[in-house]
PDB file of N, CA and C in Angstrom:
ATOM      1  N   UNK A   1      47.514  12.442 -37.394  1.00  0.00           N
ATOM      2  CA  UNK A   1      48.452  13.404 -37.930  1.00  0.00           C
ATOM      3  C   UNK A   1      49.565  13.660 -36.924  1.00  0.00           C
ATOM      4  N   UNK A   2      50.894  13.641 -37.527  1.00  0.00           N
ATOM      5  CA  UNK A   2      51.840  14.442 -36.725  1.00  0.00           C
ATOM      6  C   UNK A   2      51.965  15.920 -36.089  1.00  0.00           C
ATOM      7  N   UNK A   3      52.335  16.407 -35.410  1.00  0.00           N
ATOM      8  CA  UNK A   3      52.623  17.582 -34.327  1.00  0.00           C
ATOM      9  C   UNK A   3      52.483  18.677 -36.022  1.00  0.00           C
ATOM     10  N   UNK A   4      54.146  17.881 -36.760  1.00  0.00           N
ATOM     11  CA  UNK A   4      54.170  19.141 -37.710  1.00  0.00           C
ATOM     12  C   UNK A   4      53.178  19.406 -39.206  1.00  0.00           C
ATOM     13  N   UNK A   5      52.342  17.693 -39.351  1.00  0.00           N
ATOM     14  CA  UNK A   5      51.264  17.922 -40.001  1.00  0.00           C
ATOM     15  C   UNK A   5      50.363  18.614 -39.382  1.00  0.00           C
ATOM     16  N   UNK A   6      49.928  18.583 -38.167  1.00  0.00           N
ATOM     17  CA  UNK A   6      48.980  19.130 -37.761  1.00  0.00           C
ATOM     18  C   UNK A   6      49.396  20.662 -37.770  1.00  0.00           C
ATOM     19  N   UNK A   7      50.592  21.077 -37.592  1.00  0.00           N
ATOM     20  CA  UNK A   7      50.809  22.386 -37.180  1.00  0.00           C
ATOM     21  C   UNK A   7      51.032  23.295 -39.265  1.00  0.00           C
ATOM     22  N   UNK A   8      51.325  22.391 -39.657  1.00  0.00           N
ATOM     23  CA  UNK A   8      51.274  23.269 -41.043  1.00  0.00           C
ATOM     24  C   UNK A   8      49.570  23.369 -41.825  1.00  0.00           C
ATOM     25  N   UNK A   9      48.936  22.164 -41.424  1.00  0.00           N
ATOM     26  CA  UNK A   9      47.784  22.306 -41.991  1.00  0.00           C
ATOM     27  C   UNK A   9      46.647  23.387 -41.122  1.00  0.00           C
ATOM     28  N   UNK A  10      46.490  23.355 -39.709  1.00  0.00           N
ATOM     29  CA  UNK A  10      45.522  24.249 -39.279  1.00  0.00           C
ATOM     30  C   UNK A  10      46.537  25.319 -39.155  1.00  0.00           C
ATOM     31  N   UNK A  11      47.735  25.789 -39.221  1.00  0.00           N
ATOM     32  CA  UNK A  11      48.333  27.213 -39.275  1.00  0.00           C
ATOM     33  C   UNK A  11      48.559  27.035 -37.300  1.00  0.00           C
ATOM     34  N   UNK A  12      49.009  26.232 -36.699  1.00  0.00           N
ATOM     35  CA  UNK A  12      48.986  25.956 -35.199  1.00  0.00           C
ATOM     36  C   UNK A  12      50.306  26.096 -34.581  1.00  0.00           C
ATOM     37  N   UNK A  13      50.861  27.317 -34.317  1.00  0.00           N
ATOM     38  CA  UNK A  13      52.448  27.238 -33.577  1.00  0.00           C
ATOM     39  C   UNK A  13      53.080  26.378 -33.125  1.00  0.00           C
ATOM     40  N   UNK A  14      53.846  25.164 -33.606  1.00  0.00           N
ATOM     41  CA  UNK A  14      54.327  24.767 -32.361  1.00  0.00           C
ATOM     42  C   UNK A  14      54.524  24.515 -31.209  1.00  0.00           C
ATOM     43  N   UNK A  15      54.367  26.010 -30.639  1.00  0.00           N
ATOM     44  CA  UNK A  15      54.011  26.053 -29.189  1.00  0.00           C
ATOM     45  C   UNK A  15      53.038  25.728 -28.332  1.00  0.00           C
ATOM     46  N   UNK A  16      52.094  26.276 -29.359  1.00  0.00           N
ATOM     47  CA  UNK A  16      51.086  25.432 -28.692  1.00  0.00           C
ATOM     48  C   UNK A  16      50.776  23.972 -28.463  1.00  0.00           C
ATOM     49  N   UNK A  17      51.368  23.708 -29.526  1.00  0.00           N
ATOM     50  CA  UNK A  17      51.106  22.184 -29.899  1.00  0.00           C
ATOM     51  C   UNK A  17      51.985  21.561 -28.765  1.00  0.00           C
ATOM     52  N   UNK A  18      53.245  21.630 -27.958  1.00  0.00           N
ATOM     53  CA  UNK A  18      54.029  21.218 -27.257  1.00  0.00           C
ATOM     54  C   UNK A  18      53.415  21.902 -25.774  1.00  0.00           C
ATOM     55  N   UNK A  19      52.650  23.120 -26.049  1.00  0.00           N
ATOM     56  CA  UNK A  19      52.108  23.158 -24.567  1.00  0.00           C
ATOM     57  C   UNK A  19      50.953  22.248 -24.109  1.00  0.00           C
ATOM     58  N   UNK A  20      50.163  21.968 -24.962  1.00  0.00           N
ATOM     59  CA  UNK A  20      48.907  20.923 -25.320  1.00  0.00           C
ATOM     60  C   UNK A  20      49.804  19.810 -24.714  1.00  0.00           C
ATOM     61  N   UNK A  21      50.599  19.427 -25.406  1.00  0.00           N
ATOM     62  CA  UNK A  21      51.101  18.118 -24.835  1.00  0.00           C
ATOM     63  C   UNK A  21      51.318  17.983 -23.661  1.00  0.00           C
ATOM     64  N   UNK A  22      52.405  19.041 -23.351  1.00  0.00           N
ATOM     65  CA  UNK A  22      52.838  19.185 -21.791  1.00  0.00           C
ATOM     66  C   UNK A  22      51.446  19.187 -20.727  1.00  0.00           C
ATOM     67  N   UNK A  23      50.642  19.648 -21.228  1.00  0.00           N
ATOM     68  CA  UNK A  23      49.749  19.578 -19.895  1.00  0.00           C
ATOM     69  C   UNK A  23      49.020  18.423 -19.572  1.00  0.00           C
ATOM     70  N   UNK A  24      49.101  17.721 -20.742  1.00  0.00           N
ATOM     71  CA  UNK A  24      48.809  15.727 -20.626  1.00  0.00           C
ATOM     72  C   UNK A  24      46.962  16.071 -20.929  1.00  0.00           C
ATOM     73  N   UNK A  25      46.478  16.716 -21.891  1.00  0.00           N
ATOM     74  CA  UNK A  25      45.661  17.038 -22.460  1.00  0.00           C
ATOM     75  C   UNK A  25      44.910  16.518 -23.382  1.00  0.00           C
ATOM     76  N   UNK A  26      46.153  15.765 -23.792  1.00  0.00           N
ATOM     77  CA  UNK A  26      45.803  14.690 -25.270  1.00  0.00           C
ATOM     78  C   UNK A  26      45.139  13.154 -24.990  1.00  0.00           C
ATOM     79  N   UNK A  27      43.668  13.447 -24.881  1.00  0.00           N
ATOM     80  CA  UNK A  27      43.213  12.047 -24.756  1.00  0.00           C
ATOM     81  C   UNK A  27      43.355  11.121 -25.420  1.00  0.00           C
ATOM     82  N   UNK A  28      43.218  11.713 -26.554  1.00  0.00           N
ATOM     83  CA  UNK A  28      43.811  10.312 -27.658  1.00  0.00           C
ATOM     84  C   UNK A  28      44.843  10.224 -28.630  1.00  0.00           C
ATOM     85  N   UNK A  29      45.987  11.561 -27.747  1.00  0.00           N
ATOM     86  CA  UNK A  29      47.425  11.421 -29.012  1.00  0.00           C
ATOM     87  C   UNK A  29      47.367  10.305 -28.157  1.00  0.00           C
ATOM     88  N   UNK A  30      48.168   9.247 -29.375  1.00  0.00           N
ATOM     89  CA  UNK A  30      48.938   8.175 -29.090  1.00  0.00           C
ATOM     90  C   UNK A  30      50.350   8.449 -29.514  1.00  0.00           C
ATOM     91  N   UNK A  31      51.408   8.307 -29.324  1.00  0.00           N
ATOM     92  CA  UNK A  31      52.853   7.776 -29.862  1.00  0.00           C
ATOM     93  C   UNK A  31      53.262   6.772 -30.731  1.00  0.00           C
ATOM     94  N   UNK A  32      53.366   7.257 -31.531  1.00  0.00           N
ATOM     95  CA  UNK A  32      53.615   6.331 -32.692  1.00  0.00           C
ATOM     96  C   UNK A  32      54.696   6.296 -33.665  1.00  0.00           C
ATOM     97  N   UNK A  33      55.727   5.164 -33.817  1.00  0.00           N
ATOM     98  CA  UNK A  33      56.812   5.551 -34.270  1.00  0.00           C
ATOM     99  C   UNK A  33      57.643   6.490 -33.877  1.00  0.00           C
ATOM    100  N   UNK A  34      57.029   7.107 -32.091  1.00  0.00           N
ATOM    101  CA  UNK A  34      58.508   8.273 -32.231  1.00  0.00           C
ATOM    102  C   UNK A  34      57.604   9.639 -32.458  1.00  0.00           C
ATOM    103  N   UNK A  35      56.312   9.953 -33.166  1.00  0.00           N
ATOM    104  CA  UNK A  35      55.643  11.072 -33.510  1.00  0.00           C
ATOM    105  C   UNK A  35      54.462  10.895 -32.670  1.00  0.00           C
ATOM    106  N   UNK A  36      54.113  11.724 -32.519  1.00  0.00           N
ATOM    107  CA  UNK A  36      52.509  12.156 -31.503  1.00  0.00           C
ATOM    108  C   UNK A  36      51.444  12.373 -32.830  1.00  0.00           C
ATOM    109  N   UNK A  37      50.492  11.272 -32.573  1.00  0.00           N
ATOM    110  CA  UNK A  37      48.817  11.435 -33.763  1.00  0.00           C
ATOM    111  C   UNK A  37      47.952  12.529 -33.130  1.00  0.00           C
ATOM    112  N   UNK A  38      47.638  13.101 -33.602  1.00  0.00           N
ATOM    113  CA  UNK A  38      46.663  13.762 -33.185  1.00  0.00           C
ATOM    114  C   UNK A  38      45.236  13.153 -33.876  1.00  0.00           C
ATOM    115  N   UNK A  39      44.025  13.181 -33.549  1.00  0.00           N
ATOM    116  CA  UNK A  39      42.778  13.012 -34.260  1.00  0.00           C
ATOM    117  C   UNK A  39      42.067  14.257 -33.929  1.00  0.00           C
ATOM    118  N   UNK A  40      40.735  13.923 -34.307  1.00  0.00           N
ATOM    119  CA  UNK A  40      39.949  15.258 -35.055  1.00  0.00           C
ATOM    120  C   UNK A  40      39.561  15.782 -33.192  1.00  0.00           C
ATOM    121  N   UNK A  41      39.426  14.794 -32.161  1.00  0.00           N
ATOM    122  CA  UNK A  41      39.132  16.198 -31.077  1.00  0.00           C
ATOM    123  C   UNK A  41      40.264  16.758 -30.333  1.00  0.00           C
ATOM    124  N   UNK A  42      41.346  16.193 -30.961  1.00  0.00           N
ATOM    125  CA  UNK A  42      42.580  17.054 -30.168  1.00  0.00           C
ATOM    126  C   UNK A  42      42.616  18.025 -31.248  1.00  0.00           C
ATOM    127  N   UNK A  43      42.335  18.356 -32.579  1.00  0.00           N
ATOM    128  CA  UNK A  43      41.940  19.174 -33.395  1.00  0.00           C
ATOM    129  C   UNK A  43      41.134  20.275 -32.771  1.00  0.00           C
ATOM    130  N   UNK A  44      40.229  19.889 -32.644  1.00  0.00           N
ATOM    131  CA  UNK A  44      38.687  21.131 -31.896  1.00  0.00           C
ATOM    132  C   UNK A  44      39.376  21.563 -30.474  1.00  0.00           C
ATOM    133  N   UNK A  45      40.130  20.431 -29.854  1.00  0.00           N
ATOM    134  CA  UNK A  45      40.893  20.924 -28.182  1.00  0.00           C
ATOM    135  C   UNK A  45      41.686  22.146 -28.566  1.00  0.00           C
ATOM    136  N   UNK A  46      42.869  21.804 -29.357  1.00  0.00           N
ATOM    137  CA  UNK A  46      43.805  22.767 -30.337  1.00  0.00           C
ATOM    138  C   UNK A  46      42.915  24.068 -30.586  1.00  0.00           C
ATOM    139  N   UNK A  47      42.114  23.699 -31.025  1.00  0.00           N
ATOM    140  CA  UNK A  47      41.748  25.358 -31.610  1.00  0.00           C
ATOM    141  C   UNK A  47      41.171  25.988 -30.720  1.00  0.00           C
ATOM    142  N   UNK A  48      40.362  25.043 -29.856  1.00  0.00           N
ATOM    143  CA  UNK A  48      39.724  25.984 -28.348  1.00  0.00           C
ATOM    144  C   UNK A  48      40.630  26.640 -27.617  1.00  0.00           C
ATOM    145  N   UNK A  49      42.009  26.181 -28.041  1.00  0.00           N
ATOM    146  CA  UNK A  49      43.207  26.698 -26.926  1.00  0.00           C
ATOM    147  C   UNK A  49      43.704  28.064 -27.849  1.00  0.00           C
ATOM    148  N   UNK A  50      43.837  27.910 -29.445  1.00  0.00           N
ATOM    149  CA  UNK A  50      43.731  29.440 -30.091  1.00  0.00           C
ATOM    150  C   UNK A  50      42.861  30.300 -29.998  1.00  0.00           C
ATOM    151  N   UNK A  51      41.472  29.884 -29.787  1.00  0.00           N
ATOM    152  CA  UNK A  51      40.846  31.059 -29.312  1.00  0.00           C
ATOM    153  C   UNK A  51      40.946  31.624 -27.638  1.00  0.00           C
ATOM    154  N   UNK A  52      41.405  31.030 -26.826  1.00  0.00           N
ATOM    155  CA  UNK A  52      41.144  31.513 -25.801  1.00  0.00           C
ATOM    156  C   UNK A  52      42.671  32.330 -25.414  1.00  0.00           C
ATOM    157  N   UNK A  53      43.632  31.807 -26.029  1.00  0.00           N
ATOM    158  CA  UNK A  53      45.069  32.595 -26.314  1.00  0.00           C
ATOM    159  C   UNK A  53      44.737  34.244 -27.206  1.00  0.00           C
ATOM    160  N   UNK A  54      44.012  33.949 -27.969  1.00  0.00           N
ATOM    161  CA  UNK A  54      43.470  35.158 -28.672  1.00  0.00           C
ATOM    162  C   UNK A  54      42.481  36.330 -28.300  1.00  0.00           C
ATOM    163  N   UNK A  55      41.624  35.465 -26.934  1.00  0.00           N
ATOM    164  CA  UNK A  55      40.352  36.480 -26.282  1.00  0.00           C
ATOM    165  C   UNK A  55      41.713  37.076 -24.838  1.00  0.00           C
ATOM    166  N   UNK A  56      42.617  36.706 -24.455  1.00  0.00           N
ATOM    167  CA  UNK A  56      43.910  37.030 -23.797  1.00  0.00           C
ATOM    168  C   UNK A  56      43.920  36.595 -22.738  1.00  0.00           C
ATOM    169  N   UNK A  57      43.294  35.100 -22.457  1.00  0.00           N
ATOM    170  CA  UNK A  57      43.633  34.136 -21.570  1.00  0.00           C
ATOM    171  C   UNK A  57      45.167  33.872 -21.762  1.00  0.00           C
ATOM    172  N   UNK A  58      46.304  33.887 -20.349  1.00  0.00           N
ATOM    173  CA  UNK A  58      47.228  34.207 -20.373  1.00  0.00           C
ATOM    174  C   UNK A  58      47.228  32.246 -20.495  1.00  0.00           C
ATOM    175  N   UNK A  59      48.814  31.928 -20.295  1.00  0.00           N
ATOM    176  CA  UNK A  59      48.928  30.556 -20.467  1.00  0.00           C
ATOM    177  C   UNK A  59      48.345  29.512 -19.145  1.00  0.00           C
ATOM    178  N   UNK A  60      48.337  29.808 -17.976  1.00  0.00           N
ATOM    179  CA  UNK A  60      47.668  29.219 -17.169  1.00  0.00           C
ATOM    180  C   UNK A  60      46.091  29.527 -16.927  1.00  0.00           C
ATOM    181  N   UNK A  61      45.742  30.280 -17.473  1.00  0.00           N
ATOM    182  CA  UNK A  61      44.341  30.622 -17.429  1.00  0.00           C
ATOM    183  C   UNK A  61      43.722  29.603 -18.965  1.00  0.00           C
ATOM    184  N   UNK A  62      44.837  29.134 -19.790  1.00  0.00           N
ATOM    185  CA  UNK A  62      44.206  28.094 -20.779  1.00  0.00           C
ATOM    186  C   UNK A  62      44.507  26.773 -20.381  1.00  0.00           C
ATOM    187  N   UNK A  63      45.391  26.698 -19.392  1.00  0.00           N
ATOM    188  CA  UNK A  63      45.322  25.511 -19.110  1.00  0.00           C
ATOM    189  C   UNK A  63      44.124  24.847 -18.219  1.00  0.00           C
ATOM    190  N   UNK A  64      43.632  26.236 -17.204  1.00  0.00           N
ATOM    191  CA  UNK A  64      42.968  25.743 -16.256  1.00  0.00           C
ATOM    192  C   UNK A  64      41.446  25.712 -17.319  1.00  0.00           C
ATOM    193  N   UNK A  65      41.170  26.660 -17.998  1.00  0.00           N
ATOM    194  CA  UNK A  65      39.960  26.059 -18.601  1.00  0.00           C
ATOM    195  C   UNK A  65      39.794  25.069 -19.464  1.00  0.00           C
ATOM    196  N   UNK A  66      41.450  24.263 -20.010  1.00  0.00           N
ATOM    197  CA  UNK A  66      40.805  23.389 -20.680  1.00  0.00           C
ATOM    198  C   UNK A  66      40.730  22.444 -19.622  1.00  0.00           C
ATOM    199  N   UNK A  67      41.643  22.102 -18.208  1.00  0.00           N
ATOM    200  CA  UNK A  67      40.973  21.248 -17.612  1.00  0.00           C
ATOM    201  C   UNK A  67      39.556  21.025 -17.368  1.00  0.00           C
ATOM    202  N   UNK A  68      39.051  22.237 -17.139  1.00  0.00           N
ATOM    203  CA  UNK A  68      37.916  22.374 -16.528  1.00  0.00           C
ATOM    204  C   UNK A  68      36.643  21.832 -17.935  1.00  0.00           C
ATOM    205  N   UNK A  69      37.469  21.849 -19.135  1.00  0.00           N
ATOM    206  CA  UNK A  69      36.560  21.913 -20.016  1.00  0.00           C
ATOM    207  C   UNK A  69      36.582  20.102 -20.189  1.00  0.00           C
ATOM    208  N   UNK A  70      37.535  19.754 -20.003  1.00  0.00           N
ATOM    209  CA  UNK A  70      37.384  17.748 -19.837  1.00  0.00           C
ATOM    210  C   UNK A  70      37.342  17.603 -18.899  1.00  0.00           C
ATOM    211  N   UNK A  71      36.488  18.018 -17.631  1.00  0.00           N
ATOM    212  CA  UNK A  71      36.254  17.612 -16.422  1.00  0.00           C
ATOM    213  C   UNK A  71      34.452  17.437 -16.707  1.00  0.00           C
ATOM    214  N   UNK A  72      33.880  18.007 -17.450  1.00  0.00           N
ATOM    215  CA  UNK A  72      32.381  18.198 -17.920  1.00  0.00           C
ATOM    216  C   UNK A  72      31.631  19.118 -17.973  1.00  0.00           C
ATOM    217  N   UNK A  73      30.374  18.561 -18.083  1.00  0.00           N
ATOM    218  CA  UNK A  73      29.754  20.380 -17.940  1.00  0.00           C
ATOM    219  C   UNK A  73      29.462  20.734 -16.643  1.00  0.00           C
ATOM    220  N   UNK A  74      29.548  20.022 -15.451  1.00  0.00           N
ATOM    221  CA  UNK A  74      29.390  20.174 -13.964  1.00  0.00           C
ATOM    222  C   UNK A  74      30.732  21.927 -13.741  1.00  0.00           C
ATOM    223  N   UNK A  75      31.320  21.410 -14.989  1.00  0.00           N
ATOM    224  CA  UNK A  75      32.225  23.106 -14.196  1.00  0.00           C
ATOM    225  C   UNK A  75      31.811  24.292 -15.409  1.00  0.00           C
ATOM    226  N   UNK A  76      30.630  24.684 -15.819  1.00  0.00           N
ATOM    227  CA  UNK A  76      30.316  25.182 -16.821  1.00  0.00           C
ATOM    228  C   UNK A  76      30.324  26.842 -16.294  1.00  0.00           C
ATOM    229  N   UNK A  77      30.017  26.559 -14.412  1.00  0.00           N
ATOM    230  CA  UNK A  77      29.662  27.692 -14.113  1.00  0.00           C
ATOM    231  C   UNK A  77      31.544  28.417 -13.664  1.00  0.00           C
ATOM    232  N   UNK A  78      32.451  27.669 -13.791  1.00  0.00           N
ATOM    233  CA  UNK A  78      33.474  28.165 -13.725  1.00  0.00           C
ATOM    234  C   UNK A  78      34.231  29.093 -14.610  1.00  0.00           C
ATOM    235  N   UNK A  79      34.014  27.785 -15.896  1.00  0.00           N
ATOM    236  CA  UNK A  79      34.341  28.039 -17.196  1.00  0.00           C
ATOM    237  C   UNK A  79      33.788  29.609 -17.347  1.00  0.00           C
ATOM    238  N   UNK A  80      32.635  29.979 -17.184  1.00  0.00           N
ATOM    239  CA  UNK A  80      31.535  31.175 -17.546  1.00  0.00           C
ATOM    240  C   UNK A  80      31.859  32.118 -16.636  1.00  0.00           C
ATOM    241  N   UNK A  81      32.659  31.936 -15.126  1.00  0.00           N
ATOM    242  CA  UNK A  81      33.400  33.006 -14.534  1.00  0.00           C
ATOM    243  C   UNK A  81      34.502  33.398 -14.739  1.00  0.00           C
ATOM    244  N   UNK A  82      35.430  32.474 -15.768  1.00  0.00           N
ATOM    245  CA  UNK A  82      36.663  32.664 -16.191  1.00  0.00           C
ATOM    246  C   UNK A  82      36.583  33.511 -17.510  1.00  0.00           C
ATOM    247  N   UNK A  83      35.441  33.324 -18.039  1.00  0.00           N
ATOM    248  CA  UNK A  83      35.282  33.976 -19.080  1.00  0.00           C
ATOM    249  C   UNK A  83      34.472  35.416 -18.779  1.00  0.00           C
ATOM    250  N   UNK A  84      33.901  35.782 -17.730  1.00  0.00           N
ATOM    251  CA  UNK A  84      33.204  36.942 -17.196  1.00  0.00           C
ATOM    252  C   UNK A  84      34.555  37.939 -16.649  1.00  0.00           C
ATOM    253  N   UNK A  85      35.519  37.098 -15.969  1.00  0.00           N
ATOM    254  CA  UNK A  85      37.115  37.721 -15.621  1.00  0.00           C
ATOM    255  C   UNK A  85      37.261  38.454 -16.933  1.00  0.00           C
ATOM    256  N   UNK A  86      38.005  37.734 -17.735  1.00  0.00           N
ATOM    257  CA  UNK A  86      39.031  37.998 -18.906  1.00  0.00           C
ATOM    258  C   UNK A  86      37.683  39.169 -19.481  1.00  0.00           C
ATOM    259  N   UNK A  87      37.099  39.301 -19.850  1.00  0.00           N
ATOM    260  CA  UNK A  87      36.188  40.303 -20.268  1.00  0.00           C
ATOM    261  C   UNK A  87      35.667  41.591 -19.740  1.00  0.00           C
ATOM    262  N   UNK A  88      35.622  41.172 -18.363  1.00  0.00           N
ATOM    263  CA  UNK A  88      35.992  42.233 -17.759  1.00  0.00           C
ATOM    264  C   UNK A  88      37.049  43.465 -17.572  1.00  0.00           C
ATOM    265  N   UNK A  89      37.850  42.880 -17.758  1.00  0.00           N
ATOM    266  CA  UNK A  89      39.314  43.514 -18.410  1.00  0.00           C
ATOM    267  C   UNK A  89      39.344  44.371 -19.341  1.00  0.00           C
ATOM    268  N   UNK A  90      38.812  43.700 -20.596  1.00  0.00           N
ATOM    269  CA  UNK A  90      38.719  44.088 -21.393  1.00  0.00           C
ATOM    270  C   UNK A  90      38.566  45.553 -22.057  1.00  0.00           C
ATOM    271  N   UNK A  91      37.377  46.235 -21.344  1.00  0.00           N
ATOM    272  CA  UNK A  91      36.964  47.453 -21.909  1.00  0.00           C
ATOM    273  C   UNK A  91      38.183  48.611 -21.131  1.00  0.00           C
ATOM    274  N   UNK A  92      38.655  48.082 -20.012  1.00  0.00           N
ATOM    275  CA  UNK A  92      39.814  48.491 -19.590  1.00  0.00           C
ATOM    276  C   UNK A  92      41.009  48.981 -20.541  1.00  0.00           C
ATOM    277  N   UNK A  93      41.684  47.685 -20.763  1.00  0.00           N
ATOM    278  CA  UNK A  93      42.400  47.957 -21.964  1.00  0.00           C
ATOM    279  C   UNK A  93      42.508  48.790 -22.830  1.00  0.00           C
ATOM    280  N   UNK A  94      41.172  48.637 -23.579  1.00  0.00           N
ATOM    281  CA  UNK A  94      40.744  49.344 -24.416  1.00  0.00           C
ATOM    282  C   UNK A  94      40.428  50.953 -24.399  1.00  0.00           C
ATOM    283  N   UNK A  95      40.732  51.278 -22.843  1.00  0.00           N
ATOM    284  CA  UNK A  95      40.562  52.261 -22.714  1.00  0.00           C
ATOM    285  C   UNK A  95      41.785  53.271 -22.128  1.00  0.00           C
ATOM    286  N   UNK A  96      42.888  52.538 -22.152  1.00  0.00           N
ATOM    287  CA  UNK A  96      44.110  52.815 -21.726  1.00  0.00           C
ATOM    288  C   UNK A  96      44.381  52.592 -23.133  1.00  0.00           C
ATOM    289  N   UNK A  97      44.733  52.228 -24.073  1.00  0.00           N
ATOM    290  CA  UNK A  97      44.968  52.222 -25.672  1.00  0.00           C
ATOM    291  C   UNK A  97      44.429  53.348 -25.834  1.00  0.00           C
ATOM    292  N   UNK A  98      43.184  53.534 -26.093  1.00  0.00           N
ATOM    293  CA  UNK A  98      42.616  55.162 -26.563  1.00  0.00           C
ATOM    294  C   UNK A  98      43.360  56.122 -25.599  1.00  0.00           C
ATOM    295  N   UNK A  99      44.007  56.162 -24.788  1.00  0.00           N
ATOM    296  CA  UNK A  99      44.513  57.125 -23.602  1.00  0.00           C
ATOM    297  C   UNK A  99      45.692  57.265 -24.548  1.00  0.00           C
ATOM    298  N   UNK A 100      46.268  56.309 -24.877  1.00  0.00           N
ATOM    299  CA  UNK A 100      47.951  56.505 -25.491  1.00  0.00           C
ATOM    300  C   UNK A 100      47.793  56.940 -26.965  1.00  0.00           C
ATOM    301  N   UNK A 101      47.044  56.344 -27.507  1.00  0.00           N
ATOM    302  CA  UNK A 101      46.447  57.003 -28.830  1.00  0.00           C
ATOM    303  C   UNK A 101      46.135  58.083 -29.375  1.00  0.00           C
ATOM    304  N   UNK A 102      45.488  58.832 -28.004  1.00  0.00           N
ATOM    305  CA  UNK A 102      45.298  60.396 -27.869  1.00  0.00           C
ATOM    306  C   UNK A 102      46.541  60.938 -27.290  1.00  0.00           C
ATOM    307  N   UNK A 103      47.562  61.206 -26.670  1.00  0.00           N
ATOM    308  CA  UNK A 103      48.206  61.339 -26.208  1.00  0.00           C
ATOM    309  C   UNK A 103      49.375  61.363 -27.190  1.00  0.00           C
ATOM    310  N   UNK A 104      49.765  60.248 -28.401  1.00  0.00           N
ATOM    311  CA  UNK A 104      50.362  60.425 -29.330  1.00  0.00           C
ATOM    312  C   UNK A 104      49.671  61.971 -30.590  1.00  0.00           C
ATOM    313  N   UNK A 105      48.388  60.887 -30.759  1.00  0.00           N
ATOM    314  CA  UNK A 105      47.899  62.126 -31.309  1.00  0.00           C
ATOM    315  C   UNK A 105      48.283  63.928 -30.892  1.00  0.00           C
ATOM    316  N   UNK A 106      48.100  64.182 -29.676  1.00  0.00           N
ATOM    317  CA  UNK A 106      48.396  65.242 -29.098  1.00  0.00           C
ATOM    318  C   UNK A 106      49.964  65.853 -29.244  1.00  0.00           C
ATOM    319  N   UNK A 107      50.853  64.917 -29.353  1.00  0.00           N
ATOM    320  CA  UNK A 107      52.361  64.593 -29.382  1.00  0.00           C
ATOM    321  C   UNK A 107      52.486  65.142 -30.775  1.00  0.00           C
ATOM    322  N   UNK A 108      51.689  64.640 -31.921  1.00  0.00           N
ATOM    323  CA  UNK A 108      51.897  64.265 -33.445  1.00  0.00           C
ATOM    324  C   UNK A 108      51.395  65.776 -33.695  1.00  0.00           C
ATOM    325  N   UNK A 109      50.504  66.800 -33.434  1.00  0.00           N
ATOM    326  CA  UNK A 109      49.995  67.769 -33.348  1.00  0.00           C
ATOM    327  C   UNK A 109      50.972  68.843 -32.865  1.00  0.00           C
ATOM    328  N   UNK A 110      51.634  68.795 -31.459  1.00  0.00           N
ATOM    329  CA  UNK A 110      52.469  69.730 -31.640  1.00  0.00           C
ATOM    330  C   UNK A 110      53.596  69.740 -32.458  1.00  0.00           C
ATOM    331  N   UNK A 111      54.448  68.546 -32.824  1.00  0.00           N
ATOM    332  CA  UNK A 111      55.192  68.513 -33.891  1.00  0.00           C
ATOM    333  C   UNK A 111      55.298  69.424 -35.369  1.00  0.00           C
ATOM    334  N   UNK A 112      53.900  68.735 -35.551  1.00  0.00           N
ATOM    335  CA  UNK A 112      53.483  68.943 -36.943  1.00  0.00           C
ATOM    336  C   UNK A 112      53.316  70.413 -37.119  1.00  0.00           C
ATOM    337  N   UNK A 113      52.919  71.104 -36.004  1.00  0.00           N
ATOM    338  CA  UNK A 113      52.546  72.694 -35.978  1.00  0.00           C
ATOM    339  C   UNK A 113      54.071  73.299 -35.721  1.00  0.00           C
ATOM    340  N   UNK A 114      55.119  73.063 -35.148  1.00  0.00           N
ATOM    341  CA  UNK A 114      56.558  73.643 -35.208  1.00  0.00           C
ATOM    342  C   UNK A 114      56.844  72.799 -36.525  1.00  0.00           C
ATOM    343  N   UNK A 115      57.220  72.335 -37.043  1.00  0.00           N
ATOM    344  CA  UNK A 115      57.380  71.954 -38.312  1.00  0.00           C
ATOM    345  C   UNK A 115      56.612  73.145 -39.509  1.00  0.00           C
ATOM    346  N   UNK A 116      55.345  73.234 -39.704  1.00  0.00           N
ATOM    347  CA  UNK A 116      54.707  74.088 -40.121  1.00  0.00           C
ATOM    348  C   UNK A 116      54.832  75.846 -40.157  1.00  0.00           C
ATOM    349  N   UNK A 117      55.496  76.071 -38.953  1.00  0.00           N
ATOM    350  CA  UNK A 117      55.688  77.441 -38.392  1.00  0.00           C
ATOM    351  C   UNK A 117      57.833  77.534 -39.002  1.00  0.00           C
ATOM    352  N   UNK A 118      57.904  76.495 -38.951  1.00  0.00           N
ATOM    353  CA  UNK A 118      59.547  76.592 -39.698  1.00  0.00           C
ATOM    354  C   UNK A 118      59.761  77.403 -41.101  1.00  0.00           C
TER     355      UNK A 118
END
C-alpha cells in the first residue's frame, strides 16, 4: 500500500507516516514507482507508534522505543522502564487537571452567585 492508502484506510496522519519513514524504520517499505509500500508489519509498527503517541510518549521517546523494539527482546527491560517513566507522570497530570478544574469550578461559582444577587 501507498503512504496515502495506508493513511486513509487505518485513519494514520501523515505525519506519522513521514516520521516512520524518516527514522529509516521501514524494514520492508520498498520504493516503488516513486510511492513507498507499506506491508502488514509496517502496519502493526504504524500503530505501535499511535499508541505510544497517545499513552504521551513525546516524539523522541517513540522513536527511541521503536528502535529498541527492532533491536529484540534483549531490550525488553528498557522498553518496560520507558514505559514505567511515561506512567509515572501520569497520575501527576492528572492531578494538576483536577487542580484547574476546581479552581475554574471555584471561578464559575463566584460568578454565578453575583449574577444571581443582580
Amino acid at each position: 500500500m501507498t503512504m496515502n492508502e495506508v493513511s486513509e484506510r487505518y485513519k494514520i496522519p501523515l505525519e506519522i507516516l513521514k516520521e516512520y519513514e524518516s527514522w529509516g524504520l521501514c524494514g520492508a517499505v520498498k520504493k516503488v514507482m516513486g510511492a513507498w509500500q507499506y506491508d502488514d508489519q509496517d502496519i502493526e509498527r504504524l500503530s505501535m507508534i499511535m499508541a505510544l503517541n497517545g499513552m504521551g510518549f513525546d516524539y523522541n521517546e517513540v522513536e527511541t522505543y521503536m528502535r529498541l523494539t527492532l533491536e529484540g527482546d534483549h531490550t525488553e527491560s528498557a522498553r518496560l522502564a520507558m514505559l514505567n517513566r511515561i506512567r509515572g507522570k501520569t497520575p501527576d497530570e492528572i492531578h494538576f487537571k483536577e487542580r484547574q478544574i476546581a479552581n475554574m469550578d471555584y471561578l464559575r461559582h463566584v460568578i454565578q452567585k453575583r449574577i444571581e444577587k443582580s
